[in-house]
Protein backbone atom coordinates (compact mmCIF):
# COMPACT_ATOMS: atom_id res chain seq x y z
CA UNK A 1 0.00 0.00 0.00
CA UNK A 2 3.02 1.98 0.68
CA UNK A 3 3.72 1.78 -2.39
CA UNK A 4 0.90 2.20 -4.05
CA UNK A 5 0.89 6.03 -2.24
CA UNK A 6 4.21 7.38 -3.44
CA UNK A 7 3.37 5.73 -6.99
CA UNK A 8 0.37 8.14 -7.26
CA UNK A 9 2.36 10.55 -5.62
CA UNK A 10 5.17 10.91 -8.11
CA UNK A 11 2.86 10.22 -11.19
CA UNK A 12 0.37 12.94 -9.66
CA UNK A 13 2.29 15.61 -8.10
CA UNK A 14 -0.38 18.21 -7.38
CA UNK A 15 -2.69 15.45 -5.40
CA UNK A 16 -0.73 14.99 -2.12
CA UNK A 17 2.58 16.00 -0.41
CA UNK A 18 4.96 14.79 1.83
CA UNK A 19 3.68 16.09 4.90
CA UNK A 20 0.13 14.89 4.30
CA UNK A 21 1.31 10.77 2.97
CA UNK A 22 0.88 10.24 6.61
CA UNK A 23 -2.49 11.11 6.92
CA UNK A 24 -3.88 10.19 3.62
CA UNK A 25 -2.43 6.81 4.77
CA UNK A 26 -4.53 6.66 8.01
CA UNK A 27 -8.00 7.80 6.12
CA UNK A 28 -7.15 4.92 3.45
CA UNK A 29 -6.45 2.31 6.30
CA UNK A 30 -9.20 3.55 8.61
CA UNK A 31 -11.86 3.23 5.93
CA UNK A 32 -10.36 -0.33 4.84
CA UNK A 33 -10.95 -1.02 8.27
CA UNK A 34 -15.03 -0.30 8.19
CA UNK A 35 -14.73 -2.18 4.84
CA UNK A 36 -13.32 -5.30 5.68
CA UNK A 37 -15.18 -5.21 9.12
CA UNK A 38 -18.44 -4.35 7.64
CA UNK A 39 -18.92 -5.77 4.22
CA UNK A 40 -18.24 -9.29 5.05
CA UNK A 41 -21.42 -9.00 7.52
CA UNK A 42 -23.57 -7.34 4.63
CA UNK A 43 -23.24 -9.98 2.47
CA UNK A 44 -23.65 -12.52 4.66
CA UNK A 45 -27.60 -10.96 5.81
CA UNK A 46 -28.29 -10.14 1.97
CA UNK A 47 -27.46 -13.91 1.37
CA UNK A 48 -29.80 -15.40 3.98
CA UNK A 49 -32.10 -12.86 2.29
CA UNK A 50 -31.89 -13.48 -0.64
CA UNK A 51 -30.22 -16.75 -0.91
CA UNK A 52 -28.06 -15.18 -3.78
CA UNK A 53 -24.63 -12.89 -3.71
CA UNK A 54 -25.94 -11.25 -6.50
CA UNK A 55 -27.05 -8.30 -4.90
CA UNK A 56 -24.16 -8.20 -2.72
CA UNK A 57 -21.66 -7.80 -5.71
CA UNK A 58 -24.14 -5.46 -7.10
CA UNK A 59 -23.62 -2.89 -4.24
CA UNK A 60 -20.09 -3.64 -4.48
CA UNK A 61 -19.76 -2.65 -8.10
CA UNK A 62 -22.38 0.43 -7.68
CA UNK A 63 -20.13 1.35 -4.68
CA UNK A 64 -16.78 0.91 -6.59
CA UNK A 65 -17.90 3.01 -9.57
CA UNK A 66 -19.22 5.97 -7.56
CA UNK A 67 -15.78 6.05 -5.49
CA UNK A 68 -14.30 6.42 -9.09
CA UNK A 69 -16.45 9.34 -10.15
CA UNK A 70 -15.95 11.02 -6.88
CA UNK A 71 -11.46 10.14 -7.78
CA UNK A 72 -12.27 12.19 -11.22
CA UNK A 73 -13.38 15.42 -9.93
CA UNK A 74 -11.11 15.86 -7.26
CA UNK A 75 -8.98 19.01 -7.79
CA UNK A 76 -4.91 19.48 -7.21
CA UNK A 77 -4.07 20.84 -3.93
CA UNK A 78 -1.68 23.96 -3.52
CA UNK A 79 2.02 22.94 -3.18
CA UNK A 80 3.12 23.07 0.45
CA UNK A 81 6.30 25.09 1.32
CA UNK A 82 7.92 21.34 2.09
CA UNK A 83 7.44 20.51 -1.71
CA UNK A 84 8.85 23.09 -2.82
């Protein structure tokens, strides 16, 4: 995941700095966290709903693709004094 953070650093400059990898870190754990804790639960009570995953991927994918739009329209930050 590391990784994954200072590869869209250095391919999008104007996203994140230095000084806030830390916490951008912590906000993508922390909600990982809810995910992972949460979303195996969900699908569980949807199957012995509906006796299908169906729906659970469903809300999955409608989830996934509305965290995407949300990704396109966010807008470069200012450059902190540490980047420059």
């Amino acid at each position: 995941m590391v990784v994954l953070q200072l590869w869209c650093h250095r391919s999008q400059p104007g996203y994140s700095s230095y000084i806030h990898t830390g916490y951008f870190l912590g906000a993508t754990v922390f909600s990982m966290g809810i995910g992972e804790a949460v979303g195996p639960v969900l699908a569980g009570r949807i199957f012995d709903v509906t006796h299908n995953y169906n729906p659970a991927f469903l809300i999955c994918a409608i989830l996934s693709i509305g965290a995407g739009i949300i990704v396109l329209f966010l807008e470069p930050t200012k450059p902190c004094a540490a980047d420059l």
